[in-house]
C-alpha atoms as a PDB file:
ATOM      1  CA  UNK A   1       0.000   0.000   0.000  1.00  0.00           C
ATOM      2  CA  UNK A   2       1.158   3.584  -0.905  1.00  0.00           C
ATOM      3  CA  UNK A   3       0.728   6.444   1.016  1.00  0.00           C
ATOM      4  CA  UNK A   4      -1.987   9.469  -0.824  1.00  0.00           C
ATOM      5  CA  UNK A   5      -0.247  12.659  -0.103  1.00  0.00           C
ATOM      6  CA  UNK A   6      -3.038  15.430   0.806  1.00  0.00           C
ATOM      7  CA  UNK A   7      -3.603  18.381  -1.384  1.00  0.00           C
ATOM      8  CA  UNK A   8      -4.044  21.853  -0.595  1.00  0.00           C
ATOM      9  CA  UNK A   9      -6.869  23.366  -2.982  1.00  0.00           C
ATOM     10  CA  UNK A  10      -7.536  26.562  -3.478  1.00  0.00           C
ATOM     11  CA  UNK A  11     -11.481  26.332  -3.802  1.00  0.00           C
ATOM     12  CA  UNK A  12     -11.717  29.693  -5.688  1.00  0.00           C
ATOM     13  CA  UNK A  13     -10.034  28.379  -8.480  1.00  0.00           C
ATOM     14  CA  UNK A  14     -12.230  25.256  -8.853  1.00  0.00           C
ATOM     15  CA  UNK A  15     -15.478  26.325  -8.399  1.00  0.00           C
ATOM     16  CA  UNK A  16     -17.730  28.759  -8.887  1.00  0.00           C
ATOM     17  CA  UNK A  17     -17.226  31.011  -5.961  1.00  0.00           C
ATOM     18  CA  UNK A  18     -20.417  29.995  -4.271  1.00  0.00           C
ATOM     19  CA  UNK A  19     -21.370  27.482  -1.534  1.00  0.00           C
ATOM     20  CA  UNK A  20     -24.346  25.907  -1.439  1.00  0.00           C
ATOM     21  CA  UNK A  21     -26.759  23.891   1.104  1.00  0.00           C
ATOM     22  CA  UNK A  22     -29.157  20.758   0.867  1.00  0.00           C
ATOM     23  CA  UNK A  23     -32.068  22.596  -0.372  1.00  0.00           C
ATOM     24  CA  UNK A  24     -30.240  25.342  -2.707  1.00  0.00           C
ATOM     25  CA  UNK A  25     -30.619  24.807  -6.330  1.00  0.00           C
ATOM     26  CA  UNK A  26     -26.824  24.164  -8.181  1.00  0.00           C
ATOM     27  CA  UNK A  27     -25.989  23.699 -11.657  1.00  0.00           C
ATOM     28  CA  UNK A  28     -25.086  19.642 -11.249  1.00  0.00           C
ATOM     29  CA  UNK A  29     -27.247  17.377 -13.612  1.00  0.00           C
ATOM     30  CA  UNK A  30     -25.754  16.159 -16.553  1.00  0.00           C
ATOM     31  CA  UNK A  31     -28.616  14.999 -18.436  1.00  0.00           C
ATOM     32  CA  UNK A  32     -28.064  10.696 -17.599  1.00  0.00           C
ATOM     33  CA  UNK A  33     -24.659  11.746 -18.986  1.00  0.00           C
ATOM     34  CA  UNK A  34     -25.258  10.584 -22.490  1.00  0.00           C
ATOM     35  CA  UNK A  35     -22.925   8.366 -22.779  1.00  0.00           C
ATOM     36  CA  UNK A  36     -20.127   9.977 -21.184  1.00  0.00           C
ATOM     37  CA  UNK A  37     -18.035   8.340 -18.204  1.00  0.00           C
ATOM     38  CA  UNK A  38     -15.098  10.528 -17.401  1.00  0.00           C
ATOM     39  CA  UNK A  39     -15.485  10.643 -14.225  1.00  0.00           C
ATOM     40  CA  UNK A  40     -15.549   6.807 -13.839  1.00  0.00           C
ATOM     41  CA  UNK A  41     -11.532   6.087 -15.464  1.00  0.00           C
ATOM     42  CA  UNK A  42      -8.360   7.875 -14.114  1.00  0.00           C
ATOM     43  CA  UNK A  43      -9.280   8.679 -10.571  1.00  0.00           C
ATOM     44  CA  UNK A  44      -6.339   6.600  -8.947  1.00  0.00           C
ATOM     45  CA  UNK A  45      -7.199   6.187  -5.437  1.00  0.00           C
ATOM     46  CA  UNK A  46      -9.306   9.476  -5.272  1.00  0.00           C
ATOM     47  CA  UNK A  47     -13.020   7.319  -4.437  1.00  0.00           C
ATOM     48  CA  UNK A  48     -11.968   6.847  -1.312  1.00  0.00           C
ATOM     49  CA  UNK A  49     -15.077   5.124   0.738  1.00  0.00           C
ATOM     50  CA  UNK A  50     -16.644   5.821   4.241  1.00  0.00           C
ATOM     51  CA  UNK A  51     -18.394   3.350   6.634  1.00  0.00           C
ATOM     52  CA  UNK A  52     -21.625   4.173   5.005  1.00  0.00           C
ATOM     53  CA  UNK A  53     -20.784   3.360   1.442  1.00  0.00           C
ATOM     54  CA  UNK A  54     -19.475   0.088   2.753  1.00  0.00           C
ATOM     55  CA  UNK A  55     -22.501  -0.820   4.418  1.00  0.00           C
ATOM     56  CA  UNK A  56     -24.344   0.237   1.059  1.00  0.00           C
ATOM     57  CA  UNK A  57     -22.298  -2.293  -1.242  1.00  0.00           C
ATOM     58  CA  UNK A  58     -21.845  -5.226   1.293  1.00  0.00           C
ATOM     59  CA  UNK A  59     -25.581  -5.044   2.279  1.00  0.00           C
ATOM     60  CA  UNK A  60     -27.178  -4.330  -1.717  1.00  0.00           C
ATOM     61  CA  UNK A  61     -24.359  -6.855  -3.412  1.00  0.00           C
ATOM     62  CA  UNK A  62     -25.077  -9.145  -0.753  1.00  0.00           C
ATOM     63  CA  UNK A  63     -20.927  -9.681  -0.562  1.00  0.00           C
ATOM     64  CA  UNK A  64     -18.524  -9.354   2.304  1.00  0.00           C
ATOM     65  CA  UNK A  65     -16.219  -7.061   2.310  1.00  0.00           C
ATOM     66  CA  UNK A  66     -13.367  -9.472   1.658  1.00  0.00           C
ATOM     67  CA  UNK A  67     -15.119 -10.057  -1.407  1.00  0.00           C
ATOM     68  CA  UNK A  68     -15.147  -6.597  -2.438  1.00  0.00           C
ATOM     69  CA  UNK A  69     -11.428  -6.546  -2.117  1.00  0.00           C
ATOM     70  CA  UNK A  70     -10.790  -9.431  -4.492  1.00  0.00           C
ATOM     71  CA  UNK A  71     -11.778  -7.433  -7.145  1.00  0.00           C
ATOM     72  CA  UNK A  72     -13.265  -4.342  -6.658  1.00  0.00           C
ATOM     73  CA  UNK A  73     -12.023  -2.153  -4.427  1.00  0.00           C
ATOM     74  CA  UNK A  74      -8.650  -1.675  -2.871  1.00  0.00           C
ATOM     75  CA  UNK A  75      -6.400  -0.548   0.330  1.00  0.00           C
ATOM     76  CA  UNK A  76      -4.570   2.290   0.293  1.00  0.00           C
ATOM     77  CA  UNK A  77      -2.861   4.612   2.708  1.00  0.00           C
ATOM     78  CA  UNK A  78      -4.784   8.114   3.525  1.00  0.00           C
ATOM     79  CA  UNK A  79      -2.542  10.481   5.543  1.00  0.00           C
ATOM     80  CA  UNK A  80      -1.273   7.757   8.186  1.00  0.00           C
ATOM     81  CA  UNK A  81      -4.914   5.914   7.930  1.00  0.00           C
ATOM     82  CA  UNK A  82      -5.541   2.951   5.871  1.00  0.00           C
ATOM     83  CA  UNK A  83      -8.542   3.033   4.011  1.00  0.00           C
ATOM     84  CA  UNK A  84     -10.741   1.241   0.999  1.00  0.00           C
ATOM     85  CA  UNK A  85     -11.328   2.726  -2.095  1.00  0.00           C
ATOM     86  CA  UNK A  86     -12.676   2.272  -5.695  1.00  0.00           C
ATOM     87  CA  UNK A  87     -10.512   0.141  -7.480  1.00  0.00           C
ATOM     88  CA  UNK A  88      -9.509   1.230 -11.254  1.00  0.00           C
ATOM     89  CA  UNK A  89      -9.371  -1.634 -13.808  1.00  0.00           C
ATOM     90  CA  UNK A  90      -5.545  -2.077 -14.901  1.00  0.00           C
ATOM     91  CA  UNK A  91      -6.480  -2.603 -18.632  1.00  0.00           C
ATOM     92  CA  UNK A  92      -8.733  -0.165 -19.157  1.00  0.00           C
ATOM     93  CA  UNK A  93      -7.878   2.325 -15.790  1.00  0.00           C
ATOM     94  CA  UNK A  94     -12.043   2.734 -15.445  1.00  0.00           C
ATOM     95  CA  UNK A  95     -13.899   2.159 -12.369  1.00  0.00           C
ATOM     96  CA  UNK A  96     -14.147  -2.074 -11.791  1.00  0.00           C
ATOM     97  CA  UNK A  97     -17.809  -1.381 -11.517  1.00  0.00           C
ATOM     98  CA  UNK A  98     -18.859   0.341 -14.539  1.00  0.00           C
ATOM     99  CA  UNK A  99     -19.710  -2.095 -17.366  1.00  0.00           C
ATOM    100  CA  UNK A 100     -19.743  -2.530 -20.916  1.00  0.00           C
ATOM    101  CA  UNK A 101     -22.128  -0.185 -22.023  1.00  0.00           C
ATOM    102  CA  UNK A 102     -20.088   2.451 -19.599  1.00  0.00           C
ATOM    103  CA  UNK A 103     -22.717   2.660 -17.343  1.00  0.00           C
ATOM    104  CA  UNK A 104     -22.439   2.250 -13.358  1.00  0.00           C
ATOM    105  CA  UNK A 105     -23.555  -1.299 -12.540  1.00  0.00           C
ATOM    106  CA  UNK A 106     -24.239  -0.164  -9.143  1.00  0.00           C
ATOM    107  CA  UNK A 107     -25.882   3.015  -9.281  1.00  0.00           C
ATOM    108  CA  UNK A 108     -28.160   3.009  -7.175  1.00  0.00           C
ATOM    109  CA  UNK A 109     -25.412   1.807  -4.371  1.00  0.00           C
ATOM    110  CA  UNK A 110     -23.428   4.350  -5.676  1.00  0.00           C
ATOM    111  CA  UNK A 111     -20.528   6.220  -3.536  1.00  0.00           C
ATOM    112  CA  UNK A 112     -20.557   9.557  -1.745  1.00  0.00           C
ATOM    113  CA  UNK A 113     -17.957  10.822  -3.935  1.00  0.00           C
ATOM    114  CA  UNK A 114     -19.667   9.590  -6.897  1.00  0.00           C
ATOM    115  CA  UNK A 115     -23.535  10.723  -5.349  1.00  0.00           C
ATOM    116  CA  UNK A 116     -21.439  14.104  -4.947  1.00  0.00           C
ATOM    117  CA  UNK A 117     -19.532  14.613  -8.291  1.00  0.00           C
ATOM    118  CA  UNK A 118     -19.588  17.109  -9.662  1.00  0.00           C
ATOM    119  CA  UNK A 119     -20.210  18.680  -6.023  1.00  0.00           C
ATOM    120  CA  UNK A 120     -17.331  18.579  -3.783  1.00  0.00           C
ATOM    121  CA  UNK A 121     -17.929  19.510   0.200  1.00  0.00           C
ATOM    122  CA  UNK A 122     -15.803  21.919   2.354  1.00  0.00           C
ATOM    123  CA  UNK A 123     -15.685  21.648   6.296  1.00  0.00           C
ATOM    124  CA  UNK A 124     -15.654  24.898   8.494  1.00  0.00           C
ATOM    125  CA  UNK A 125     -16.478  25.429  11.871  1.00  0.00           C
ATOM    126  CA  UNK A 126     -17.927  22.045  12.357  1.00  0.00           C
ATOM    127  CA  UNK A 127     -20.325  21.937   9.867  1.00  0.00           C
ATOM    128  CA  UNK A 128     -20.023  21.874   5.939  1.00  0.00           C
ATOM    129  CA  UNK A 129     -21.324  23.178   2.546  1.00  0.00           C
ATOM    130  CA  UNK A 130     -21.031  22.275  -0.971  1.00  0.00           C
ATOM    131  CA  UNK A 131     -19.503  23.552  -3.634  1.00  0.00           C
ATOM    132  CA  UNK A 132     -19.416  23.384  -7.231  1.00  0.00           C
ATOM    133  CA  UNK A 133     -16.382  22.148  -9.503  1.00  0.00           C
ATOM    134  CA  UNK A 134     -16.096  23.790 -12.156  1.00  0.00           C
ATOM    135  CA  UNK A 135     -13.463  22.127 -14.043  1.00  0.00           C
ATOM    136  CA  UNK A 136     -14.039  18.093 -13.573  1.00  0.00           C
ATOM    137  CA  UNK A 137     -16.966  17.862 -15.832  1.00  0.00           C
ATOM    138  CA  UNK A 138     -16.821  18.457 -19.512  1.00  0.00           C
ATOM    139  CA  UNK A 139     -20.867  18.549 -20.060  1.00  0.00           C
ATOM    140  CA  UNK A 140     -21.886  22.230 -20.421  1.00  0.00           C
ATOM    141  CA  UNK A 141     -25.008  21.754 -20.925  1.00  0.00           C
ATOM    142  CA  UNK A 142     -25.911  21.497 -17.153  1.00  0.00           C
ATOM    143  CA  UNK A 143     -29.102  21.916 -15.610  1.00  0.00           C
ATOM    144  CA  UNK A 144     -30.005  23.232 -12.195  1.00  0.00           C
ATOM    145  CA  UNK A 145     -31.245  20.606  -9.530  1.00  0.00           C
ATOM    146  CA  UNK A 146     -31.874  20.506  -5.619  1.00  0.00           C
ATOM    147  CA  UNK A 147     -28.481  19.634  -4.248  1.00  0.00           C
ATOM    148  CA  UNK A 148     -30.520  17.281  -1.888  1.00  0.00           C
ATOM    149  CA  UNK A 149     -32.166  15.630  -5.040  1.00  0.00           C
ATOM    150  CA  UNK A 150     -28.488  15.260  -6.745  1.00  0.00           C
ATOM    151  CA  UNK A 151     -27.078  13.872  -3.762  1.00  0.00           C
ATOM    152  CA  UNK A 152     -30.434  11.035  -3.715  1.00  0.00           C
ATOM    153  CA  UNK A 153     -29.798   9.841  -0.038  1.00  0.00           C
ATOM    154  CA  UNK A 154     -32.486   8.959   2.708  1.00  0.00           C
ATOM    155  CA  UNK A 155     -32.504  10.721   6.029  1.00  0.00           C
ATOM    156  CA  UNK A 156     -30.071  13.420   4.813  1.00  0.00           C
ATOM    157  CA  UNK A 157     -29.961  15.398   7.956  1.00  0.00           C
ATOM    158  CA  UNK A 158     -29.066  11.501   9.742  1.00  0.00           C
ATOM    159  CA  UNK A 159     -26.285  10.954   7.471  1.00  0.00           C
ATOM    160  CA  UNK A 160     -25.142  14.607   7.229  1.00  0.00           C
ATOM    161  CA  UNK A 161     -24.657  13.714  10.927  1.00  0.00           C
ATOM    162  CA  UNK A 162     -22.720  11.101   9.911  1.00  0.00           C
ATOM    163  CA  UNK A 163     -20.414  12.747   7.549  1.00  0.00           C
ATOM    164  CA  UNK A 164     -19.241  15.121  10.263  1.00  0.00           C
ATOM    165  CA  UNK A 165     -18.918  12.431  12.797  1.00  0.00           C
ATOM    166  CA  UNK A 166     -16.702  10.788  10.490  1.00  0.00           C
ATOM    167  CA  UNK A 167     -14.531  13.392   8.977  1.00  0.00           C
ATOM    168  CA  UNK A 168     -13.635  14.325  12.509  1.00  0.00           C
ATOM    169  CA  UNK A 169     -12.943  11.096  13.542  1.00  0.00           C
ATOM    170  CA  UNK A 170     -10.645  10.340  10.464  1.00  0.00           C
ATOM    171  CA  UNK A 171      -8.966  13.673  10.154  1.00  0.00           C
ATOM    172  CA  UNK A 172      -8.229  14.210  14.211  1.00  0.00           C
ATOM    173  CA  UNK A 173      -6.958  10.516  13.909  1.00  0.00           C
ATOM    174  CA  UNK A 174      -4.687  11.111  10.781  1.00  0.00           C
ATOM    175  CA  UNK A 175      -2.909  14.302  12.269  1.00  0.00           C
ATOM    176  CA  UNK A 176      -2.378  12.169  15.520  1.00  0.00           C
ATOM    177  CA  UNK A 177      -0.767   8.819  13.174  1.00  0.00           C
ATOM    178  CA  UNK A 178       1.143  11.407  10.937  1.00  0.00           C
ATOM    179  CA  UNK A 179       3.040  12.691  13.792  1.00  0.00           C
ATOM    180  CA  UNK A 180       4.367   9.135  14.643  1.00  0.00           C
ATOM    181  CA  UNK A 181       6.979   7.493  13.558  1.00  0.00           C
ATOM    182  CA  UNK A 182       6.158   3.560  15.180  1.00  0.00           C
ATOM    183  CA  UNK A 183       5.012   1.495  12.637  1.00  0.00           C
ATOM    184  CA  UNK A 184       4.189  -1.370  14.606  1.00  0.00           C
ATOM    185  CA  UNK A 185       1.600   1.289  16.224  1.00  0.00           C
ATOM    186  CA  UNK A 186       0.556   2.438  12.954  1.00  0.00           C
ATOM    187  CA  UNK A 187      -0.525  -1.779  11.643  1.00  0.00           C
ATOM    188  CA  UNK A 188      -2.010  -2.230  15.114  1.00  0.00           C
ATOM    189  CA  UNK A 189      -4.641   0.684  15.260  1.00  0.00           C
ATOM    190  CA  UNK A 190      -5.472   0.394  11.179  1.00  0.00           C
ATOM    191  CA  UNK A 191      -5.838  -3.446  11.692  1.00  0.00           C
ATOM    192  CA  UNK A 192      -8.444  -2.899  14.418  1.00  0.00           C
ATOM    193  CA  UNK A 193     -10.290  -0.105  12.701  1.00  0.00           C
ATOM    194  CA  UNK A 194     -10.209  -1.772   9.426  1.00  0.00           C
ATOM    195  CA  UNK A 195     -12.176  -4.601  11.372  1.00  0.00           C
ATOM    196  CA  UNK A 196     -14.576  -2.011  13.157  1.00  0.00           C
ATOM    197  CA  UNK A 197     -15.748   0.169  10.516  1.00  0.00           C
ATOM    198  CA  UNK A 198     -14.964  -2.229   7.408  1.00  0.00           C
ATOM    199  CA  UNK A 199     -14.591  -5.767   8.189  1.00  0.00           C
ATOM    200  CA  UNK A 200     -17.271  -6.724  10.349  1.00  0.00           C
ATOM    201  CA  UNK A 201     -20.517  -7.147   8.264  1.00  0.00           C
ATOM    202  CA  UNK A 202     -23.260  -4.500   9.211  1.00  0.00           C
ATOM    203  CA  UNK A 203     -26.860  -5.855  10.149  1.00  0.00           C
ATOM    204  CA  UNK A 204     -29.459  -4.295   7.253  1.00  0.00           C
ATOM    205  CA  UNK A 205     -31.296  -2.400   9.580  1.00  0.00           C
ATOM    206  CA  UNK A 206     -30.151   1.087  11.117  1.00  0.00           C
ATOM    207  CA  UNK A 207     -26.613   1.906  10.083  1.00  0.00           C
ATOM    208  CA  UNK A 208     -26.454   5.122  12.104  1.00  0.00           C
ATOM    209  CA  UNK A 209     -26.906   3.420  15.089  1.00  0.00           C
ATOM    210  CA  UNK A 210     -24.379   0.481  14.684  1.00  0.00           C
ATOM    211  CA  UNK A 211     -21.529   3.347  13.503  1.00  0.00           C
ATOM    212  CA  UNK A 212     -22.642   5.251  16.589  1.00  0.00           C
ATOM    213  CA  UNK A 213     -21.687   2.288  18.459  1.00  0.00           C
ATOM    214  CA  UNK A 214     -18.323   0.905  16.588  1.00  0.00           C
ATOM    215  CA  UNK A 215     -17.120   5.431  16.441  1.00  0.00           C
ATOM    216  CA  UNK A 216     -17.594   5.444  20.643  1.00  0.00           C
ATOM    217  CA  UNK A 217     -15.689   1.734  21.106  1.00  0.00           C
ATOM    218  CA  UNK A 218     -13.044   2.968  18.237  1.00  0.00           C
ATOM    219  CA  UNK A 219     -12.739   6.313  20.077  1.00  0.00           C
ATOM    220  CA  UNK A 220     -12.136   4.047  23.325  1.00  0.00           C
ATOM    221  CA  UNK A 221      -9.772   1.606  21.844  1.00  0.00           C
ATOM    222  CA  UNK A 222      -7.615   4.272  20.232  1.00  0.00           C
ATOM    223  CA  UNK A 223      -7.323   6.587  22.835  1.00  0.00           C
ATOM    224  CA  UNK A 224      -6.067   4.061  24.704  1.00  0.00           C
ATOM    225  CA  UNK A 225      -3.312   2.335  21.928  1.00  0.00           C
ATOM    226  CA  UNK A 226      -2.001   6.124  21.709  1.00  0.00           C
ATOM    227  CA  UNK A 227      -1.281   6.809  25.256  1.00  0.00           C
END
């Protein structure tokens, strides 16, 4: 596994200038795309997947997660935290789930990334917005929809919760790992959270409340391997 290096992005050069909420109206729908699948080849290790996304692909594939690894996804280093993400197809470099027809063979289990694109989110003051790129899509022939509508996820303000649960988990955790040097430390805490958030199967029913439950135990367990 490599190591992702993090980028520092200058937003006002990427999109629009604006930042949007869940019920603001944004320039985002590309028609069914017609065809086009840019966005699904050449993104390396960029589809980087949450505890949520998991739960989506395990649960609606009715595969494990080990399974996923075999040939769809992949492990990669994140800022001093291992995590999965979309694997690209070595012959072709496209996403291993689009198929022949380029079309997304699991839409409707899609990604946040890919529920997002071509909306990216920015965190401030523990909350977030969203944000229009206006660079990573070649269709200008856009049309305005609700960003809630674009983003097509149940009990938004529940996984908004989420989101923010998560990216400060993950990035308070990543400035902590990056600031080590023990590597033994480093396999011992990703092996155990790969198992909490990743490994273990989810039930169907209620993902907010099992995460709840793995983030406080994972909080517990990793407090306590940093001492």
């Amino acid at each position: 596994m490599k190591e992702t290096m993090k980028r520092e992005i200058d937003l006002n050069e990427i999109s629009d200038g604006r930042r949007y909420g869940a019920n603001d109206m944004v320039k985002a729908d590309c028609g069914d795309c017609k065809g086009c699948f840019d966005c699904c080849k050449g993104m390396g290790e960029s589809i980087v997947l949450d505890p949520y996304d998991v739960y989506r692909l395990t649960n609606g594939l009715q595969m494990s997660f080990e399974q996923l690894l075999a040939k769809h996804i992949e492990l990669n280093v994140f800022h001093g935290m291992i995590l999965p993400n979309l694997k690209m197809r070595e012959d072709t470099d496209t996403c291993a789930f689009l198929n022949e027809e380029g079309r997304c063979s699991i839409h409707s289990l899609r990604p946040g990334i890919c529920r997002l694109f071509p909306l990216g989110r920015c965190y401030e003051n523990g909350s977030f917005q969203y944000f229009l790129q206006i660079h990573e899509c070649r269709n200008e022939q856009r049309t305005k929809v609700k960003v809630k509508k674009w983003i097509d996820t149940p009990d938004l303000k529940q996984n908004d919760t989420f989101i923010l649960a998560w990216h400060d988990f993950v990035t308070e955790l990543q400035e902590q790992m990056m600031q080590r040097s023990d590597e033994a430390l480093f396999k011992k805490v990703n092996l155990f959270l790969l198992q909490q958030f990743f490994i273990e199967p989810y039930r169907q029913e209620d993902f907010y409340k099992q995460f709840e439950e793995r983030l406080k135990k994972a909080k517990e367990v990793v407090a306590t391997l940093l001492k």
